[in-house]
C-alpha atoms as a PDB file:
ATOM      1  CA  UNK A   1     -30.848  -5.705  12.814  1.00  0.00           C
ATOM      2  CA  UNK A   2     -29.594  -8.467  10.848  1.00  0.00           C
ATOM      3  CA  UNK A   3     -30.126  -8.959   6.875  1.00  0.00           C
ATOM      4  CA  UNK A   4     -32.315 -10.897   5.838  1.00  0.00           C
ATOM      5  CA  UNK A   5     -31.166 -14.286   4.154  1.00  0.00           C
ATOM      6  CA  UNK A   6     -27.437 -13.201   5.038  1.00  0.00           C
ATOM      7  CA  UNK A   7     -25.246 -16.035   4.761  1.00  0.00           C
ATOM      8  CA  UNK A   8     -21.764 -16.454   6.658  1.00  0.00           C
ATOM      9  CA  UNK A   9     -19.327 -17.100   3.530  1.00  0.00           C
ATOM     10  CA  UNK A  10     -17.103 -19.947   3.089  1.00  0.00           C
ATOM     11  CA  UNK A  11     -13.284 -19.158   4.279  1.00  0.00           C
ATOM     12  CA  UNK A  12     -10.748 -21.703   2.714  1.00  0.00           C
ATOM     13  CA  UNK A  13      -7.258 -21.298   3.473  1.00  0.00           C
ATOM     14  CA  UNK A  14      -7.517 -18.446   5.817  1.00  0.00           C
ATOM     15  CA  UNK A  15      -4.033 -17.212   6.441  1.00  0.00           C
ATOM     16  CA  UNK A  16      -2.987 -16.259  10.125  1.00  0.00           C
ATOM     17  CA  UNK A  17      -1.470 -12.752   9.526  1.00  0.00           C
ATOM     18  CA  UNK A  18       1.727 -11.776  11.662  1.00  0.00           C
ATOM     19  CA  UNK A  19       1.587  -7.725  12.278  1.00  0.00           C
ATOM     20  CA  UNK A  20       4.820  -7.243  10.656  1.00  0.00           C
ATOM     21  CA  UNK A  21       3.812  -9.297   7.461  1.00  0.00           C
ATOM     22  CA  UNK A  22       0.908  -7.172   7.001  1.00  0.00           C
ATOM     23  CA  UNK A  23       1.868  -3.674   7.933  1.00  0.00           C
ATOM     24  CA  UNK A  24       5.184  -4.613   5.273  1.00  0.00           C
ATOM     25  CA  UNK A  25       2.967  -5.925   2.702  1.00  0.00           C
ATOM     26  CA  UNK A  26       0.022  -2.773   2.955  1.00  0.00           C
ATOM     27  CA  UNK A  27       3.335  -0.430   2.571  1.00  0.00           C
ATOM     28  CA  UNK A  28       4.802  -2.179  -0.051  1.00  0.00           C
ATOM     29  CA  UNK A  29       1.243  -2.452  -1.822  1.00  0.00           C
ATOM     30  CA  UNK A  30       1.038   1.872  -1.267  1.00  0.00           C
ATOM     31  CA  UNK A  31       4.619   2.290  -2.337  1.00  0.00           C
ATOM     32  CA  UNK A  32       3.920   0.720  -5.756  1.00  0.00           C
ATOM     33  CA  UNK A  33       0.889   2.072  -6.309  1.00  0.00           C
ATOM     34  CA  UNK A  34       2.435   6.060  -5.721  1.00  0.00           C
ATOM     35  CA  UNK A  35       5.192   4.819  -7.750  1.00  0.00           C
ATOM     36  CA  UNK A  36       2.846   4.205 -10.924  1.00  0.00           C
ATOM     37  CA  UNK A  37       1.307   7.102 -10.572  1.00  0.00           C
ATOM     38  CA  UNK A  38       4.467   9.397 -10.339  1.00  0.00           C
ATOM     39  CA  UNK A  39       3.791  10.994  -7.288  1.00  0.00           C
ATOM     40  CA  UNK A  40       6.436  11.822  -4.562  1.00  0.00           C
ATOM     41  CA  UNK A  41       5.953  11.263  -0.679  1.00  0.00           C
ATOM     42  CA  UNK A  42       5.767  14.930  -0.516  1.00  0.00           C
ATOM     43  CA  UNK A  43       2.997  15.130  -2.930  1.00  0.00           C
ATOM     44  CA  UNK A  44       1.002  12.260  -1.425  1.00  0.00           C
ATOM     45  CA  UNK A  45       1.392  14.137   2.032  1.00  0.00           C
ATOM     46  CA  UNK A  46       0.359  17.089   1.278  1.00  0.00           C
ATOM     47  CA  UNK A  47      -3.598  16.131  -0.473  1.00  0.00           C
ATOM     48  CA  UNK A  48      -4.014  13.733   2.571  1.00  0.00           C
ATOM     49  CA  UNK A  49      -2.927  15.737   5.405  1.00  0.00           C
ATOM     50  CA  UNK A  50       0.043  13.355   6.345  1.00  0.00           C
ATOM     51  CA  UNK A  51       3.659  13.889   7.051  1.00  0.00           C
ATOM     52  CA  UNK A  52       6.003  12.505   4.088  1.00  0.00           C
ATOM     53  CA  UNK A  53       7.519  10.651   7.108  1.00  0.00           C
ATOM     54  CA  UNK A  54       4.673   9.241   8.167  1.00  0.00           C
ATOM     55  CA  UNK A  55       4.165   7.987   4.524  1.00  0.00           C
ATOM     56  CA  UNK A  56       7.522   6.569   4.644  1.00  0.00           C
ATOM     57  CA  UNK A  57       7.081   4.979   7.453  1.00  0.00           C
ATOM     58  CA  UNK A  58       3.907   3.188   6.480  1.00  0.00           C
ATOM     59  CA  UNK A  59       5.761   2.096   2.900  1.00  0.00           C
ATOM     60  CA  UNK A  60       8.716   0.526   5.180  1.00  0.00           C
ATOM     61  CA  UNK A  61       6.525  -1.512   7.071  1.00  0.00           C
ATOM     62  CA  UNK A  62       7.507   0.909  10.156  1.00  0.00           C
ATOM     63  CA  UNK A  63       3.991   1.884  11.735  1.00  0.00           C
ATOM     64  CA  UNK A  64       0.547   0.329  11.991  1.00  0.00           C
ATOM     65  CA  UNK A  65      -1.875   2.704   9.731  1.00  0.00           C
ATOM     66  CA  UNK A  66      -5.110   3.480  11.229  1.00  0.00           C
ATOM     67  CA  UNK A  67      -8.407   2.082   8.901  1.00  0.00           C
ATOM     68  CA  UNK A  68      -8.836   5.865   8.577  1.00  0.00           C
ATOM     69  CA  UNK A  69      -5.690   6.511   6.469  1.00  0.00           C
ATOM     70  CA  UNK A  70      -5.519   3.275   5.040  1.00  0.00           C
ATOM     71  CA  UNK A  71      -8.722   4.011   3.452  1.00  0.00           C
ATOM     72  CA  UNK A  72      -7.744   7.854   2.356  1.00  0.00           C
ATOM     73  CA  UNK A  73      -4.808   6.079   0.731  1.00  0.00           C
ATOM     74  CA  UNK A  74      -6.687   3.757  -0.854  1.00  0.00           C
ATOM     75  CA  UNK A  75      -9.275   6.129  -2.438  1.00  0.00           C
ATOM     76  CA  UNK A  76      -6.693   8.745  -3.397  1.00  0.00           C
ATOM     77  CA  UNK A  77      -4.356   6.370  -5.018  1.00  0.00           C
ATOM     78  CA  UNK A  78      -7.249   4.311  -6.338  1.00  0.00           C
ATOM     79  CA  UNK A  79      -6.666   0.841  -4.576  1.00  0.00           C
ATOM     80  CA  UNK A  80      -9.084  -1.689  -3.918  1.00  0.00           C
ATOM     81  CA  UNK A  81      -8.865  -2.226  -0.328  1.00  0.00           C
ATOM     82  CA  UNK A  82      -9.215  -6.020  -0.457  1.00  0.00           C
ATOM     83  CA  UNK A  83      -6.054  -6.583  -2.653  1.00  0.00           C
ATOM     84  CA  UNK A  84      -4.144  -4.955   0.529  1.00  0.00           C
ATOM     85  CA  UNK A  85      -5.239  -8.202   2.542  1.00  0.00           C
ATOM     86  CA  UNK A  86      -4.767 -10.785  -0.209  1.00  0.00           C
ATOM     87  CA  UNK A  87      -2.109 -12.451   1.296  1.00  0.00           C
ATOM     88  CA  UNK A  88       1.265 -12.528  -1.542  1.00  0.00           C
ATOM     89  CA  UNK A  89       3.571 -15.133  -1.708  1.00  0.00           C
ATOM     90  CA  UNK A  90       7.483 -14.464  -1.677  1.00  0.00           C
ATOM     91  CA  UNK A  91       7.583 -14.666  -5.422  1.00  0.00           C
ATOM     92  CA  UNK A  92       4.847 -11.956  -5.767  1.00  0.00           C
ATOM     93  CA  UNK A  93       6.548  -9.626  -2.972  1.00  0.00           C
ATOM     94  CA  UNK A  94       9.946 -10.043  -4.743  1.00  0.00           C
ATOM     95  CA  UNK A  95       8.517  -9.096  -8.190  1.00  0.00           C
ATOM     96  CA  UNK A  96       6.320  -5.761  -6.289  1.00  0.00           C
ATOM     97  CA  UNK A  97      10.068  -4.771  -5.009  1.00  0.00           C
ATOM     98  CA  UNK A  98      11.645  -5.596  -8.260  1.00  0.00           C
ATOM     99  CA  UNK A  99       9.128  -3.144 -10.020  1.00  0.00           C
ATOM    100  CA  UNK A 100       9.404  -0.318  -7.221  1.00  0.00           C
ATOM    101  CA  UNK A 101      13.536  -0.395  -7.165  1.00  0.00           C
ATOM    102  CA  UNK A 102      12.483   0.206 -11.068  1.00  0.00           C
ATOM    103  CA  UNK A 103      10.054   2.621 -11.091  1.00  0.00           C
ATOM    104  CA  UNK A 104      12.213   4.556  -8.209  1.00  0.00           C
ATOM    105  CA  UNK A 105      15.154   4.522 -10.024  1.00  0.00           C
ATOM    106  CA  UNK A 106      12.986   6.131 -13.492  1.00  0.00           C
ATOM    107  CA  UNK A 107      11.478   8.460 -10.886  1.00  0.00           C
ATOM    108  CA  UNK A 108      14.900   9.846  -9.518  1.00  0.00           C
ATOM    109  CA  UNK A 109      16.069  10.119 -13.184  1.00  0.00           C
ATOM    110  CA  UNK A 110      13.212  12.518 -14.309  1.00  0.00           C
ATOM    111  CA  UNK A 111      13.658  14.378 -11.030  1.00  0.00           C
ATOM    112  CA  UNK A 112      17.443  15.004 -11.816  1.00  0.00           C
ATOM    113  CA  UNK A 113      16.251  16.201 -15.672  1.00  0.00           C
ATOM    114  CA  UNK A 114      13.427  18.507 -14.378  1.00  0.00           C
ATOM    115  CA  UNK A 115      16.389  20.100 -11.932  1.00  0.00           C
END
């Protein structure tokens, strides 16, 4: 049954996604997110059920995610789903990597501390 005075929205601009840009850009997106939280691969993993590989995987752009874990990812780490399709420009992606290499290098730091 269809809503009642639904309207099709307006699309302006709509970008033509290449697989590779998008799996890379959801990864990178989940990568930075874990990061600011201070959680490990493991640790991510392990409360959804997932392999740390698999997670690092997904973060490298390596493997498609299914809807199913891209939404467990997105509730656990507390991502709005639609800012994983906003398409980013270079300059945006660059300054995402620029704050992960940071954030992983301050993460490896406390890890060698706690050891």
């Amino acid at each position: 049954m269809l809503v009642k005075n639904f309207r099709k929205p307006k699309i302006y601009g709509m970008h033509k996604w290449e697989l590779e840009q998008l799996t890379y850009q959801i990864g990178k997106l989940f990568q930075l997110h874990r990061l600011r939280k201070g959680l490990s691969q493991f640790q991510i993993g392990n409360e959804l059920d997932l392999s740390s590989n698999h997670i690092g995987r997904m973060e490298r752009g390596k493997t498609n995610p299914t809807i199913g874990i891209i939404s467990k990812l997105c509730n656990f780490l507390e991502i709005d789903l639609l800012v994983l399709f906003k398409k980013l420009d270079n300059k945006e992606l660059q300054e995402i990597e620029k704050e992960i290499d940071d954030l992983q290098k301050k993460f490896k730091n406390q890890n060698k501390r706690k050891s």
